[in-house]
PDB file of N, CA and C in Angstrom:
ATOM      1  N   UNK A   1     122.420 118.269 171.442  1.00  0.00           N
ATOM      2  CA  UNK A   1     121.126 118.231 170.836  1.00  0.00           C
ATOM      3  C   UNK A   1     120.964 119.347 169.812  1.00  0.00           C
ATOM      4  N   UNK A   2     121.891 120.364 170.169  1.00  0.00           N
ATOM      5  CA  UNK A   2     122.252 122.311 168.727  1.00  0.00           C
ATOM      6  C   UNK A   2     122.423 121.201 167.752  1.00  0.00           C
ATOM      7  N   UNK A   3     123.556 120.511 167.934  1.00  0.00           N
ATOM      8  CA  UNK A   3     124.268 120.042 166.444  1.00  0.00           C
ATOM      9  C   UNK A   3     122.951 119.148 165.860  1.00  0.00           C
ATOM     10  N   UNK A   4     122.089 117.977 166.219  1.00  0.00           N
ATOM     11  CA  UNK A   4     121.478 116.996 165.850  1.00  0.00           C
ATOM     12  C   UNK A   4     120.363 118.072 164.815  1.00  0.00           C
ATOM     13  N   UNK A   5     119.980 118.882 165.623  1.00  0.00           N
ATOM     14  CA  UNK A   5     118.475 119.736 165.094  1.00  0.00           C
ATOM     15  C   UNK A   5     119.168 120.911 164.054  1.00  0.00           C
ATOM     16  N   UNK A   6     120.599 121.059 164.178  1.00  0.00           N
ATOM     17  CA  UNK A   6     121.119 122.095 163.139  1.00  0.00           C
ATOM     18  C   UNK A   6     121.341 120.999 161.660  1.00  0.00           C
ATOM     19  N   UNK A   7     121.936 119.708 161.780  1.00  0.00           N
ATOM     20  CA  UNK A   7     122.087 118.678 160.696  1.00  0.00           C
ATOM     21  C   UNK A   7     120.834 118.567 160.410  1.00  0.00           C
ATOM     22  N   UNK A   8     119.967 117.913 160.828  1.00  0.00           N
ATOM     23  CA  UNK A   8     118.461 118.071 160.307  1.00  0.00           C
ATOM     24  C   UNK A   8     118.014 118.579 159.379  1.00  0.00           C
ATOM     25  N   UNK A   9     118.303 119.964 160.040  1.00  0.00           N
ATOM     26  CA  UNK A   9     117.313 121.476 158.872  1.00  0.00           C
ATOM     27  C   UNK A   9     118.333 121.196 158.159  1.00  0.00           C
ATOM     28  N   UNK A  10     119.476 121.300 157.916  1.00  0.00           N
ATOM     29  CA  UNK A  10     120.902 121.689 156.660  1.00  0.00           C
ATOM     30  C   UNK A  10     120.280 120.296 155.958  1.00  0.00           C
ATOM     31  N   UNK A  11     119.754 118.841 156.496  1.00  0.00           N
ATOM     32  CA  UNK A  11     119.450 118.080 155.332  1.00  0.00           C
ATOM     33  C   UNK A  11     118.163 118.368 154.867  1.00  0.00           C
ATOM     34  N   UNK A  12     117.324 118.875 155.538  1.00  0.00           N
ATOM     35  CA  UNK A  12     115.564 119.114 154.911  1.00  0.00           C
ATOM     36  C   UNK A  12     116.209 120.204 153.851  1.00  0.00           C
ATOM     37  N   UNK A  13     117.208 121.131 154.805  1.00  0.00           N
ATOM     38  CA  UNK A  13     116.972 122.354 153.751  1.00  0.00           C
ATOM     39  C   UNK A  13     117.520 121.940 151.691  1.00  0.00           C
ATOM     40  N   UNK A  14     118.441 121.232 152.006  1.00  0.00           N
ATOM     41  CA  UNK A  14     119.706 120.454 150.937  1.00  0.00           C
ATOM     42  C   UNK A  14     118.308 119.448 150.273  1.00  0.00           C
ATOM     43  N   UNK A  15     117.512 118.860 150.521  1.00  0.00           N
ATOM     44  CA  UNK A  15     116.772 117.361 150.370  1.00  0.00           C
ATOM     45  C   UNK A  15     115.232 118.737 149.446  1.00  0.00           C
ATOM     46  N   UNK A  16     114.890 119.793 149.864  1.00  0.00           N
ATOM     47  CA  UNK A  16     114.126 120.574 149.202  1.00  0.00           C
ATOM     48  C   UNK A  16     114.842 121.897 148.222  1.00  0.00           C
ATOM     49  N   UNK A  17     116.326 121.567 148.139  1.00  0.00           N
ATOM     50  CA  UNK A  17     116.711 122.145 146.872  1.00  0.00           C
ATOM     51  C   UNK A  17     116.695 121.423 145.952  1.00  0.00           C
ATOM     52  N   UNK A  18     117.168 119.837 146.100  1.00  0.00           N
ATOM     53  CA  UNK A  18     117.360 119.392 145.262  1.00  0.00           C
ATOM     54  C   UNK A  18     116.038 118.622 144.602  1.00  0.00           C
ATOM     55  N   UNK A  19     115.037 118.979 145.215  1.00  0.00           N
ATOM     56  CA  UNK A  19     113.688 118.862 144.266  1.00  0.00           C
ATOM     57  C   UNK A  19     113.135 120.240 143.371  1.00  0.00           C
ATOM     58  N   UNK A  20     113.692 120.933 144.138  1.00  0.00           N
ATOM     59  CA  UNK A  20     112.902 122.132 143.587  1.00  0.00           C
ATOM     60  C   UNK A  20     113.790 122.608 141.960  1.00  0.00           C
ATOM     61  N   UNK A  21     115.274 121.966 142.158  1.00  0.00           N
ATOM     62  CA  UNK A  21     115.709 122.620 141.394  1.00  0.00           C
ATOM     63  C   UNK A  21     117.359 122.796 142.122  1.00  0.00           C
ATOM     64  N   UNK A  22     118.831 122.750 141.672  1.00  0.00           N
ATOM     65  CA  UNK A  22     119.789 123.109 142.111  1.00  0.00           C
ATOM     66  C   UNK A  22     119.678 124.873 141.331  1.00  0.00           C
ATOM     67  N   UNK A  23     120.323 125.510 142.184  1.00  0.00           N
ATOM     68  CA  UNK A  23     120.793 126.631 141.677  1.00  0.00           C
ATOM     69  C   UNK A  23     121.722 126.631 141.091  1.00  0.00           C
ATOM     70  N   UNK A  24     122.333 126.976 139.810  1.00  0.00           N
ATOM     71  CA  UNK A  24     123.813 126.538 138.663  1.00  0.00           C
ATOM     72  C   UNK A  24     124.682 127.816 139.229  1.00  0.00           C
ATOM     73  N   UNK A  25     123.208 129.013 139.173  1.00  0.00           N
ATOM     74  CA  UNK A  25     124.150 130.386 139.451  1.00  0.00           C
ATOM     75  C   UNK A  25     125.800 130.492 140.346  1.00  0.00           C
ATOM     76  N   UNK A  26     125.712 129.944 140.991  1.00  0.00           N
ATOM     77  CA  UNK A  26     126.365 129.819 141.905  1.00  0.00           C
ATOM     78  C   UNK A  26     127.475 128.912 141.926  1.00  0.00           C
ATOM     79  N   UNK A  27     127.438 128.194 141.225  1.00  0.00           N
ATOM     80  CA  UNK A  27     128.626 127.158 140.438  1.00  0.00           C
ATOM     81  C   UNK A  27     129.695 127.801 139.556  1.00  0.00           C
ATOM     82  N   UNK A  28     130.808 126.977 140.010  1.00  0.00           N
ATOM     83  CA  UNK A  28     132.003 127.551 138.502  1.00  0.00           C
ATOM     84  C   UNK A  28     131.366 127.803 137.227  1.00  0.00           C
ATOM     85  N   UNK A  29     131.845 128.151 136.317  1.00  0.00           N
ATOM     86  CA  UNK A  29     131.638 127.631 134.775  1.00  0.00           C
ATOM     87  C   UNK A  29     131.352 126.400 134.118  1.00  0.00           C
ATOM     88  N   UNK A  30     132.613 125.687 134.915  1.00  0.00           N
ATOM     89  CA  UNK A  30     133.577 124.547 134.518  1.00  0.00           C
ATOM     90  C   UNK A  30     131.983 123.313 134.784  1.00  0.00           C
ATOM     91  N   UNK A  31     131.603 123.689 136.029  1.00  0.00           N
ATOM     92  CA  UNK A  31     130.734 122.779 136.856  1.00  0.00           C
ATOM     93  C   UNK A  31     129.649 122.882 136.166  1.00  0.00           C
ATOM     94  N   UNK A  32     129.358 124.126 135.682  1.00  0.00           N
ATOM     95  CA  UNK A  32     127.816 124.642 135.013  1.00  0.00           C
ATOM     96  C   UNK A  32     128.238 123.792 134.153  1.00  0.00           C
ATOM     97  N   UNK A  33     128.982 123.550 133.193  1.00  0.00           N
ATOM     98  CA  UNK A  33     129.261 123.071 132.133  1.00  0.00           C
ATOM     99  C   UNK A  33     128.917 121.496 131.894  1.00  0.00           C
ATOM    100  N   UNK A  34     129.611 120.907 133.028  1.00  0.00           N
ATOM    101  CA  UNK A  34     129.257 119.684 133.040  1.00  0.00           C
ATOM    102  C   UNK A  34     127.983 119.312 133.548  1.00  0.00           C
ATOM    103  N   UNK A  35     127.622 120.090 134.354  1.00  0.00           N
ATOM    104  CA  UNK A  35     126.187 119.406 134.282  1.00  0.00           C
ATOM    105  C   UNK A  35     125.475 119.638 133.508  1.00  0.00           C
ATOM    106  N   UNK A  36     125.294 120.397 132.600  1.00  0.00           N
ATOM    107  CA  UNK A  36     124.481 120.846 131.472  1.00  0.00           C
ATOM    108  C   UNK A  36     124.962 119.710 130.469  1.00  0.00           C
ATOM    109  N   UNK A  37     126.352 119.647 130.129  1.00  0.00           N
ATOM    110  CA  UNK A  37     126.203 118.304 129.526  1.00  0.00           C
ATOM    111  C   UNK A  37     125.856 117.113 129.635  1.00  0.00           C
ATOM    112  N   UNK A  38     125.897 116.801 131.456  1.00  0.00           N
ATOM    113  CA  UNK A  38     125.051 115.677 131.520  1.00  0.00           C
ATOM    114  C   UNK A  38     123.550 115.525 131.545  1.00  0.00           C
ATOM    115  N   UNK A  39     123.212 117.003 131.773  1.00  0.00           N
ATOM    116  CA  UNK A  39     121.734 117.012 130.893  1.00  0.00           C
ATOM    117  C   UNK A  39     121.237 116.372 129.452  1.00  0.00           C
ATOM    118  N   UNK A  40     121.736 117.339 128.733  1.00  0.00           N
ATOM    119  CA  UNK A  40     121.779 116.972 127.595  1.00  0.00           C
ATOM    120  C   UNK A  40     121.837 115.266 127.370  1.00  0.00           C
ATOM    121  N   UNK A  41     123.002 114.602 128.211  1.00  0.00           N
ATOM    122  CA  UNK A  41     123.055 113.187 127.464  1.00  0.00           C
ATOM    123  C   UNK A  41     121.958 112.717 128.210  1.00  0.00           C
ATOM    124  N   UNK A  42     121.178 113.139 129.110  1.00  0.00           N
ATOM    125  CA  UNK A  42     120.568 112.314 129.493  1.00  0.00           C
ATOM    126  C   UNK A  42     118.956 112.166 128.718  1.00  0.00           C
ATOM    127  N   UNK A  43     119.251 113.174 127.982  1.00  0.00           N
ATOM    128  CA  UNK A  43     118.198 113.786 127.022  1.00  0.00           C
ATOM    129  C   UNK A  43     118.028 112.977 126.043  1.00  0.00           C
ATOM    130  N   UNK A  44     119.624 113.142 125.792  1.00  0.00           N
ATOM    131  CA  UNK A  44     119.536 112.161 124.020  1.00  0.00           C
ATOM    132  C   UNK A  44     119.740 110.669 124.138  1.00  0.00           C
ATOM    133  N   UNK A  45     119.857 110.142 125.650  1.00  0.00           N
ATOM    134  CA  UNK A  45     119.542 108.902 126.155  1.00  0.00           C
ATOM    135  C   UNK A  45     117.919 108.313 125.933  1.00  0.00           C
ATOM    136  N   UNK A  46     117.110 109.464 126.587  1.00  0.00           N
ATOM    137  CA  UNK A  46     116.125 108.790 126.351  1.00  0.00           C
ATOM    138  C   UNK A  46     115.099 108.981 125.296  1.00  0.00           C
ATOM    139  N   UNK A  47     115.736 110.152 124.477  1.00  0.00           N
ATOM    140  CA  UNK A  47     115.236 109.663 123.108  1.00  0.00           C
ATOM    141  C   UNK A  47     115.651 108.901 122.304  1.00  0.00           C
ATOM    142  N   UNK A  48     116.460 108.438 122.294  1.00  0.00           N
ATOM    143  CA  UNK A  48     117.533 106.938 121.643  1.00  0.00           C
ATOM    144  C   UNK A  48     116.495 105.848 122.256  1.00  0.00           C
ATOM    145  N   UNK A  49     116.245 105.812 123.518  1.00  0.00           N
ATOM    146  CA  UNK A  49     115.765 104.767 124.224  1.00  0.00           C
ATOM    147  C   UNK A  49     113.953 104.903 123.288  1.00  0.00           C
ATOM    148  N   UNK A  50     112.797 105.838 123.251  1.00  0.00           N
ATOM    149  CA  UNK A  50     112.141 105.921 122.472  1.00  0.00           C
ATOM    150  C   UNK A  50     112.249 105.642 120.872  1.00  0.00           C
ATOM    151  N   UNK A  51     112.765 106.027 120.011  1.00  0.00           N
ATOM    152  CA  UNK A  51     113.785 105.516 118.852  1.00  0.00           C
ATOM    153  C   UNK A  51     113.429 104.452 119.068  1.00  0.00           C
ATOM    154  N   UNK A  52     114.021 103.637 119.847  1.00  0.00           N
ATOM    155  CA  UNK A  52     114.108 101.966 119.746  1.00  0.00           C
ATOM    156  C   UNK A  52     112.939 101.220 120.005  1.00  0.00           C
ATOM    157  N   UNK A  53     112.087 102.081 121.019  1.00  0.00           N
ATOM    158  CA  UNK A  53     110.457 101.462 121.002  1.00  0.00           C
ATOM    159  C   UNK A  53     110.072 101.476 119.681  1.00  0.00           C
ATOM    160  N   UNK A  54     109.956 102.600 119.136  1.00  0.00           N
ATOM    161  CA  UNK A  54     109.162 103.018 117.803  1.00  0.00           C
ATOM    162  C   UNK A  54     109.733 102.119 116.923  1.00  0.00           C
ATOM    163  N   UNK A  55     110.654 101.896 116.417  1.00  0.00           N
ATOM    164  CA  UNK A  55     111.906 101.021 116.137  1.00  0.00           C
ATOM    165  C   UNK A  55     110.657  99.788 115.938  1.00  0.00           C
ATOM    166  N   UNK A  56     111.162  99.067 117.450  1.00  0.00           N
ATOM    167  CA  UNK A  56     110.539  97.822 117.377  1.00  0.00           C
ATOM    168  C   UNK A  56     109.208  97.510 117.314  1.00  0.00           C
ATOM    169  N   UNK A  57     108.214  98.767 117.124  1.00  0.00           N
ATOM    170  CA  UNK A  57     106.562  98.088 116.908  1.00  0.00           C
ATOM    171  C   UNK A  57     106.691  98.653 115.418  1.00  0.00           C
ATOM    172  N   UNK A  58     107.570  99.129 114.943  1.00  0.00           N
ATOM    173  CA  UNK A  58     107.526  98.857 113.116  1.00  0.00           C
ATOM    174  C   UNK A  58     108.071  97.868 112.938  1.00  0.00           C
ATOM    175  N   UNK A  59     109.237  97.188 113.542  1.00  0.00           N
ATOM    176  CA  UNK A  59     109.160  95.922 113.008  1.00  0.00           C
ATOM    177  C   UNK A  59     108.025  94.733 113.155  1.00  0.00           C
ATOM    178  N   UNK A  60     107.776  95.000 114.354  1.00  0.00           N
ATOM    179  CA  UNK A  60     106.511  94.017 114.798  1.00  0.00           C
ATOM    180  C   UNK A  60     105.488  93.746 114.098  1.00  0.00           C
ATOM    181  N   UNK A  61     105.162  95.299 113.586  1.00  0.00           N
ATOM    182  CA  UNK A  61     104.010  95.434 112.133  1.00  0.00           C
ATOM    183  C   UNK A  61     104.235  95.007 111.234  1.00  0.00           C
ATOM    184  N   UNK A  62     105.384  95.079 110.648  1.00  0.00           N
ATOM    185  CA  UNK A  62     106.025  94.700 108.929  1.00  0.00           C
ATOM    186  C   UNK A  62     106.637  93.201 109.420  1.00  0.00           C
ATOM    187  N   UNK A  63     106.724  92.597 110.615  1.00  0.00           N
ATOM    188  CA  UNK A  63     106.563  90.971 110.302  1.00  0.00           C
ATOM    189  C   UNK A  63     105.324  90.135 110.285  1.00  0.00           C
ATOM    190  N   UNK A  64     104.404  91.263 111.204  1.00  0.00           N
ATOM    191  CA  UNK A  64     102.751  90.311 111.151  1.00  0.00           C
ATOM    192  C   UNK A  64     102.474  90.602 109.347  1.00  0.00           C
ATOM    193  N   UNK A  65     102.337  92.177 109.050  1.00  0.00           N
ATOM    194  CA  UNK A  65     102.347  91.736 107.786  1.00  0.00           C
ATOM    195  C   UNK A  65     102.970  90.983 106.992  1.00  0.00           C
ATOM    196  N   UNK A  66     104.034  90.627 107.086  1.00  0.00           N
ATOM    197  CA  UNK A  66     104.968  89.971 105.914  1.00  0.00           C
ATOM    198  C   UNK A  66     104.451  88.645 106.196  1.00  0.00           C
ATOM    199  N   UNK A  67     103.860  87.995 107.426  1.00  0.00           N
ATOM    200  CA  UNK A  67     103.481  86.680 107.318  1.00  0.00           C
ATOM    201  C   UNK A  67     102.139  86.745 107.117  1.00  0.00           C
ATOM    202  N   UNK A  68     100.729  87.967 106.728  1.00  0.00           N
ATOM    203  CA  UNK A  68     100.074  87.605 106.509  1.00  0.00           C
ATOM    204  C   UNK A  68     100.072  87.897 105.126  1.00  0.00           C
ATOM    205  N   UNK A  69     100.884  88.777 103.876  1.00  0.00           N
ATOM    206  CA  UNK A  69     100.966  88.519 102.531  1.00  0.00           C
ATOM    207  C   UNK A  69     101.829  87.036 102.438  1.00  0.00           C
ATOM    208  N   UNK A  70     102.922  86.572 103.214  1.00  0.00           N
ATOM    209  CA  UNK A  70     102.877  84.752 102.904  1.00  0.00           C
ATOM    210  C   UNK A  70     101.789  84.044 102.755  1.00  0.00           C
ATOM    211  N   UNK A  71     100.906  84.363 103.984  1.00  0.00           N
ATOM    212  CA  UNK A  71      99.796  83.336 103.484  1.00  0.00           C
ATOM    213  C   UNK A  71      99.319  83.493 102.211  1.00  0.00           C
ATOM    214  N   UNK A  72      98.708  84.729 101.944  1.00  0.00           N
ATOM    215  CA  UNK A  72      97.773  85.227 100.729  1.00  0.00           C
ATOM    216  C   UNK A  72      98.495  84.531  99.426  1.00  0.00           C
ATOM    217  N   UNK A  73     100.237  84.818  99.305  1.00  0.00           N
ATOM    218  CA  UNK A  73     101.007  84.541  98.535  1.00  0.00           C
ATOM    219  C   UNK A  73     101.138  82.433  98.469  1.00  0.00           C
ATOM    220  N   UNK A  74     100.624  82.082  99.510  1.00  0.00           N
ATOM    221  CA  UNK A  74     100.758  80.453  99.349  1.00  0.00           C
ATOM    222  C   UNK A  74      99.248  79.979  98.907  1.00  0.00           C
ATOM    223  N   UNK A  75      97.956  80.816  99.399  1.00  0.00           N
ATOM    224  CA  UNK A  75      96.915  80.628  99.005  1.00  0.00           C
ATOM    225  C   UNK A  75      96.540  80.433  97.419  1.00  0.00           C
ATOM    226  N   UNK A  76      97.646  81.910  96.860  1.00  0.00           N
ATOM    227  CA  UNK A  76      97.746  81.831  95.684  1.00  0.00           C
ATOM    228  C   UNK A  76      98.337  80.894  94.630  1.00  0.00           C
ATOM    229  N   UNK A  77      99.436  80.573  94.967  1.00  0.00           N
ATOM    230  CA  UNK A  77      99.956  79.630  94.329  1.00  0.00           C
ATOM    231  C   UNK A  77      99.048  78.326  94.510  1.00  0.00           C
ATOM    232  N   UNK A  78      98.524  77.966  95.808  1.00  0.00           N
ATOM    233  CA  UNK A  78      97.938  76.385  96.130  1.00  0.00           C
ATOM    234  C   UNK A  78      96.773  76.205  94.508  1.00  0.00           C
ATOM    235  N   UNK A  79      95.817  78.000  94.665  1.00  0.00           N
ATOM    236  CA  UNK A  79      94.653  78.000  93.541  1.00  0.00           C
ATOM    237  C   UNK A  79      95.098  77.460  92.124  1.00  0.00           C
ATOM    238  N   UNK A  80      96.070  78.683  91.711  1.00  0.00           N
ATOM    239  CA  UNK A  80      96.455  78.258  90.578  1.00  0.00           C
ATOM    240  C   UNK A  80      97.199  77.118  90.454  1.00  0.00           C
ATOM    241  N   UNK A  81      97.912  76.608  91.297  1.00  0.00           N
ATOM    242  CA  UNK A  81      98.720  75.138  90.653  1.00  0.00           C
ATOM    243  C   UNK A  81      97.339  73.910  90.768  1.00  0.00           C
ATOM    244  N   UNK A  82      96.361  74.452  92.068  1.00  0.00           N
ATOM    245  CA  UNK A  82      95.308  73.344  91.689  1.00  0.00           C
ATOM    246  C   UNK A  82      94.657  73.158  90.644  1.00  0.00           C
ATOM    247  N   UNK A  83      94.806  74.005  89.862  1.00  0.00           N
ATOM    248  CA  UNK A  83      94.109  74.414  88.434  1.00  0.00           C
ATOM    249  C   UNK A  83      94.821  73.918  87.427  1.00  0.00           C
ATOM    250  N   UNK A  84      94.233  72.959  86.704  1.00  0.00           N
ATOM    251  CA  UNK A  84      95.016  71.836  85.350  1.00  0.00           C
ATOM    252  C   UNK A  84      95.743  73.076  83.995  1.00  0.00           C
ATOM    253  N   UNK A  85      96.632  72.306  83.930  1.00  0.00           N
ATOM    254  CA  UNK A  85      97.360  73.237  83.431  1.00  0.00           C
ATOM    255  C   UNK A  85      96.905  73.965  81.527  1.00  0.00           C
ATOM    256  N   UNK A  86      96.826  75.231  81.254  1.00  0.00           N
ATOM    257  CA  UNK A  86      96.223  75.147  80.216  1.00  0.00           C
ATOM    258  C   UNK A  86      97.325  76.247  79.543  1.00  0.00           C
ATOM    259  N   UNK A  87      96.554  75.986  78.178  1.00  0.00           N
ATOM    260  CA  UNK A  87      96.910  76.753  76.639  1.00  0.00           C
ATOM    261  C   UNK A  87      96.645  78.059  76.528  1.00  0.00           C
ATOM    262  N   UNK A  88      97.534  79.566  76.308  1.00  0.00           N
ATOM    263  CA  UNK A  88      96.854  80.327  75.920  1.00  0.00           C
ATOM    264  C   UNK A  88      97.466  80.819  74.770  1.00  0.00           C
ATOM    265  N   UNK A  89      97.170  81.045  73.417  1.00  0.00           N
ATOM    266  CA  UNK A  89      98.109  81.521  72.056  1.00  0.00           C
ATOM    267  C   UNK A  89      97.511  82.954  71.905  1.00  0.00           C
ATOM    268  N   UNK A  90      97.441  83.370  70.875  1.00  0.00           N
ATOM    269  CA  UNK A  90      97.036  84.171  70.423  1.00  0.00           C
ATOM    270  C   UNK A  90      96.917  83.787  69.007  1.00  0.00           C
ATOM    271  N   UNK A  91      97.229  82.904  68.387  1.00  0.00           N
ATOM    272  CA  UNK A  91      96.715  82.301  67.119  1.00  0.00           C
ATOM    273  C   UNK A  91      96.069  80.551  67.142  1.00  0.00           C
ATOM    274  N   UNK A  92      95.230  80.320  66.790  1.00  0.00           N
ATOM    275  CA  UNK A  92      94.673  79.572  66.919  1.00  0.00           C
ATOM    276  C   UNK A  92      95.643  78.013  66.355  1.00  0.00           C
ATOM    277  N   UNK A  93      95.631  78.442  65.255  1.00  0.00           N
ATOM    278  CA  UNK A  93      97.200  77.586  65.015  1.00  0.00           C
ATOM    279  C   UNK A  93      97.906  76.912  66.030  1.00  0.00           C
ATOM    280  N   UNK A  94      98.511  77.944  66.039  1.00  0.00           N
ATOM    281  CA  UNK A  94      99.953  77.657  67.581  1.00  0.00           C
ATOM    282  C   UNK A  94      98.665  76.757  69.100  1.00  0.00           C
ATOM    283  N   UNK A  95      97.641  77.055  69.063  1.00  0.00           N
ATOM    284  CA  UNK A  95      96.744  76.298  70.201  1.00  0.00           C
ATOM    285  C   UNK A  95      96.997  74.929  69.742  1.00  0.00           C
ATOM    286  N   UNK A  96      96.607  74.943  68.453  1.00  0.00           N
ATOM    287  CA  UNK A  96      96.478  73.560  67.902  1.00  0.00           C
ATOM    288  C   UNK A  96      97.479  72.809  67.836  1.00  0.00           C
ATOM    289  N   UNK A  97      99.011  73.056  67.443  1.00  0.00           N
ATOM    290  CA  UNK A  97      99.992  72.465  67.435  1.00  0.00           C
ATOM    291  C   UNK A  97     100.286  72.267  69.287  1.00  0.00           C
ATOM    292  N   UNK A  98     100.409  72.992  69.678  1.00  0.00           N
ATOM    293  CA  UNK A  98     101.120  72.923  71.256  1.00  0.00           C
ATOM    294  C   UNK A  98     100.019  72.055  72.312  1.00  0.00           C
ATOM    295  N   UNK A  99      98.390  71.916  71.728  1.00  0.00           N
ATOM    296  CA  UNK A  99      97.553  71.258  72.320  1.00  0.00           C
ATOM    297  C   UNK A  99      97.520  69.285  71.615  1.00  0.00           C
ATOM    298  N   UNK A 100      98.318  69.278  70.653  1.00  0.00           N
ATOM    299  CA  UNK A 100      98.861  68.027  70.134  1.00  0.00           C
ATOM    300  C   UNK A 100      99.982  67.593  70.624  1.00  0.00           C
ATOM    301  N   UNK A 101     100.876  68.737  71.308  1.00  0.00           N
ATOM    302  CA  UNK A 101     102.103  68.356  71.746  1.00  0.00           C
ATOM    303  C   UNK A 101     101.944  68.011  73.234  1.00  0.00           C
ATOM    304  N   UNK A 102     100.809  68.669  73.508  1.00  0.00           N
ATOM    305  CA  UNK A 102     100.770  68.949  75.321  1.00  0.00           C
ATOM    306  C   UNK A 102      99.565  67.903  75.858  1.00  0.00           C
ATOM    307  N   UNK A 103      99.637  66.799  75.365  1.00  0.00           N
ATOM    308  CA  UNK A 103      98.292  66.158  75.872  1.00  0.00           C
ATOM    309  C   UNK A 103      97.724  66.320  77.359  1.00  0.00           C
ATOM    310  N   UNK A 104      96.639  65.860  77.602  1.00  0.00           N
ATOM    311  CA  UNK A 104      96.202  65.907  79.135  1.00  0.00           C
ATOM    312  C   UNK A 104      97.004  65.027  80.242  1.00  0.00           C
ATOM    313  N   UNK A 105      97.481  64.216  80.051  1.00  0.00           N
ATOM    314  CA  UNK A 105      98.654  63.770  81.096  1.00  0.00           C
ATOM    315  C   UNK A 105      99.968  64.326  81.434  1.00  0.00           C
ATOM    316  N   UNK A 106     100.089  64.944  79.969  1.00  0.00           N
ATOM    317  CA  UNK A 106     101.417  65.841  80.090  1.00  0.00           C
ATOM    318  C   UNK A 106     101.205  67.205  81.024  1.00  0.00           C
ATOM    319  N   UNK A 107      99.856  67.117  80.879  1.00  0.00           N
ATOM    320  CA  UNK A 107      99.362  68.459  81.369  1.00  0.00           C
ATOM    321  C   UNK A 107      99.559  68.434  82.918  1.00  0.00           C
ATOM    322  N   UNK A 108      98.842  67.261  83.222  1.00  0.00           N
ATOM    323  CA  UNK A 108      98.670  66.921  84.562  1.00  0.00           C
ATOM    324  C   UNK A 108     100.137  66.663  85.709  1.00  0.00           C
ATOM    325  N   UNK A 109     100.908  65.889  84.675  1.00  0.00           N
ATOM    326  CA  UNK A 109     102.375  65.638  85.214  1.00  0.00           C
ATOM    327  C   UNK A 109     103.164  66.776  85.447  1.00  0.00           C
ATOM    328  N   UNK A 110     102.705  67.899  84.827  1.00  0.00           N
ATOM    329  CA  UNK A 110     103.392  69.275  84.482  1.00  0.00           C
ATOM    330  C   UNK A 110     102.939  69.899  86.140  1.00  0.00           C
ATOM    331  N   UNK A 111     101.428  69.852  86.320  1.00  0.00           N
ATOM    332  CA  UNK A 111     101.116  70.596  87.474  1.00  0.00           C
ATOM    333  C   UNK A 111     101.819  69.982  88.895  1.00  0.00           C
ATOM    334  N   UNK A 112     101.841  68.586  89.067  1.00  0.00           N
ATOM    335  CA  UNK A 112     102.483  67.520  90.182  1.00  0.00           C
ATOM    336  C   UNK A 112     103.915  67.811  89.646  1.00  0.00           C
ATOM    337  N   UNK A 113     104.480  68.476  88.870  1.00  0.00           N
ATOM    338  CA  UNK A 113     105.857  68.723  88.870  1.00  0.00           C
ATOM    339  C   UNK A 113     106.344  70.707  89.283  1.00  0.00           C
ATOM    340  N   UNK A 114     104.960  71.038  89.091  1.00  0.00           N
ATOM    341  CA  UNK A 114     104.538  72.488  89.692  1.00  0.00           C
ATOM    342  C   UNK A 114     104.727  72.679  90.832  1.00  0.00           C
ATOM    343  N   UNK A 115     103.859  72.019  91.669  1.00  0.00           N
ATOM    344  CA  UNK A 115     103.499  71.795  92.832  1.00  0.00           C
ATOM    345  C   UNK A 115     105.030  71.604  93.510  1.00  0.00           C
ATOM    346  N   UNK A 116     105.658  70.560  93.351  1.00  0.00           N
ATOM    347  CA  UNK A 116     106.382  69.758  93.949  1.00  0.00           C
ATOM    348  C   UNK A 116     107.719  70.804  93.770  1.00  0.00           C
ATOM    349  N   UNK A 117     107.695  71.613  92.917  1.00  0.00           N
ATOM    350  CA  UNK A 117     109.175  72.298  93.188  1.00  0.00           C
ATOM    351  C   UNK A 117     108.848  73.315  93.619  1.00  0.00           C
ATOM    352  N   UNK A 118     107.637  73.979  93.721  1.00  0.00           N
ATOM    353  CA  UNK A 118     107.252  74.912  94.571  1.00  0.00           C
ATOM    354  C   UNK A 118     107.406  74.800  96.004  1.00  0.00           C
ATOM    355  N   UNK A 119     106.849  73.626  96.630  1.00  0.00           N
ATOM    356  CA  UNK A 119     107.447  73.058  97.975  1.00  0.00           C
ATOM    357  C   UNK A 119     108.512  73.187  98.332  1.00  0.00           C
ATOM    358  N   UNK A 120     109.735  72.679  97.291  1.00  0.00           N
ATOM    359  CA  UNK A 120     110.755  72.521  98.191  1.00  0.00           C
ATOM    360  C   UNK A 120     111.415  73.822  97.950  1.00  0.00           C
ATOM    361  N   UNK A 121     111.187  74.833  97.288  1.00  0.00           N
ATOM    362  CA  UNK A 121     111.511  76.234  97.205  1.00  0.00           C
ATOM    363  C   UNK A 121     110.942  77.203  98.534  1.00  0.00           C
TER     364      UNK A 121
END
């Protein structure tokens, strides 16, 4: 019953070092060494592991955005291609010739040919 109650305390005593803290002092070099390095990796483990959170809610952000400038960007195009297609010169002339060349059906066929390759793009 010495031995049962002496194992006991040697594990309470062993089970409240190793919360409180190991003592290194008392270790080789060699031993200090390695555990300090496995400190360390365990360090730069879980900031790698953070990294990759942060990581992934910037991507998360820059795809909700990127699909809500798509919309804005399809809204845009839908306005202007719904809009009949027009003339702008800077000499009145050149309106006149290119508005003889460009009649209103041509105009119209131009936008349904707008439209339609915009789609399949």
């Amino acid at each position: 019953m010495r031995f049962k109650e002496m194992y006991i305390a040697e594990f309470e005593r062993m089970r409240d070092q190793i919360k409180t803290g190991i003592d290194l002092t008392g270790l080789s070099p060699q031993l200090q060494l390695l555990i300090a390095m496995e400190h360390r990796q365990l360090q730069i483990e879980q900031k790698q592991q953070e990294h990759e959170q942060q990581l992934e809610t910037i991507k998360e952000t820059f795809l909700q955005r990127d699909a809500f400038v798509r919309k804005l960007v399809d809204q845009k195009v839908g306005y202007l291609l719904g809009k009949p297609f027009g003339i702008q010169t800077a000499k009145p002339a050149y309106y006149d010739l290119l508005s003889q060349f460009f009649d209103k059906a041509m105009m119209r066929r131009q936008t349904v040919a707008q439209r339609t390759s915009i789609c399949r793009a």
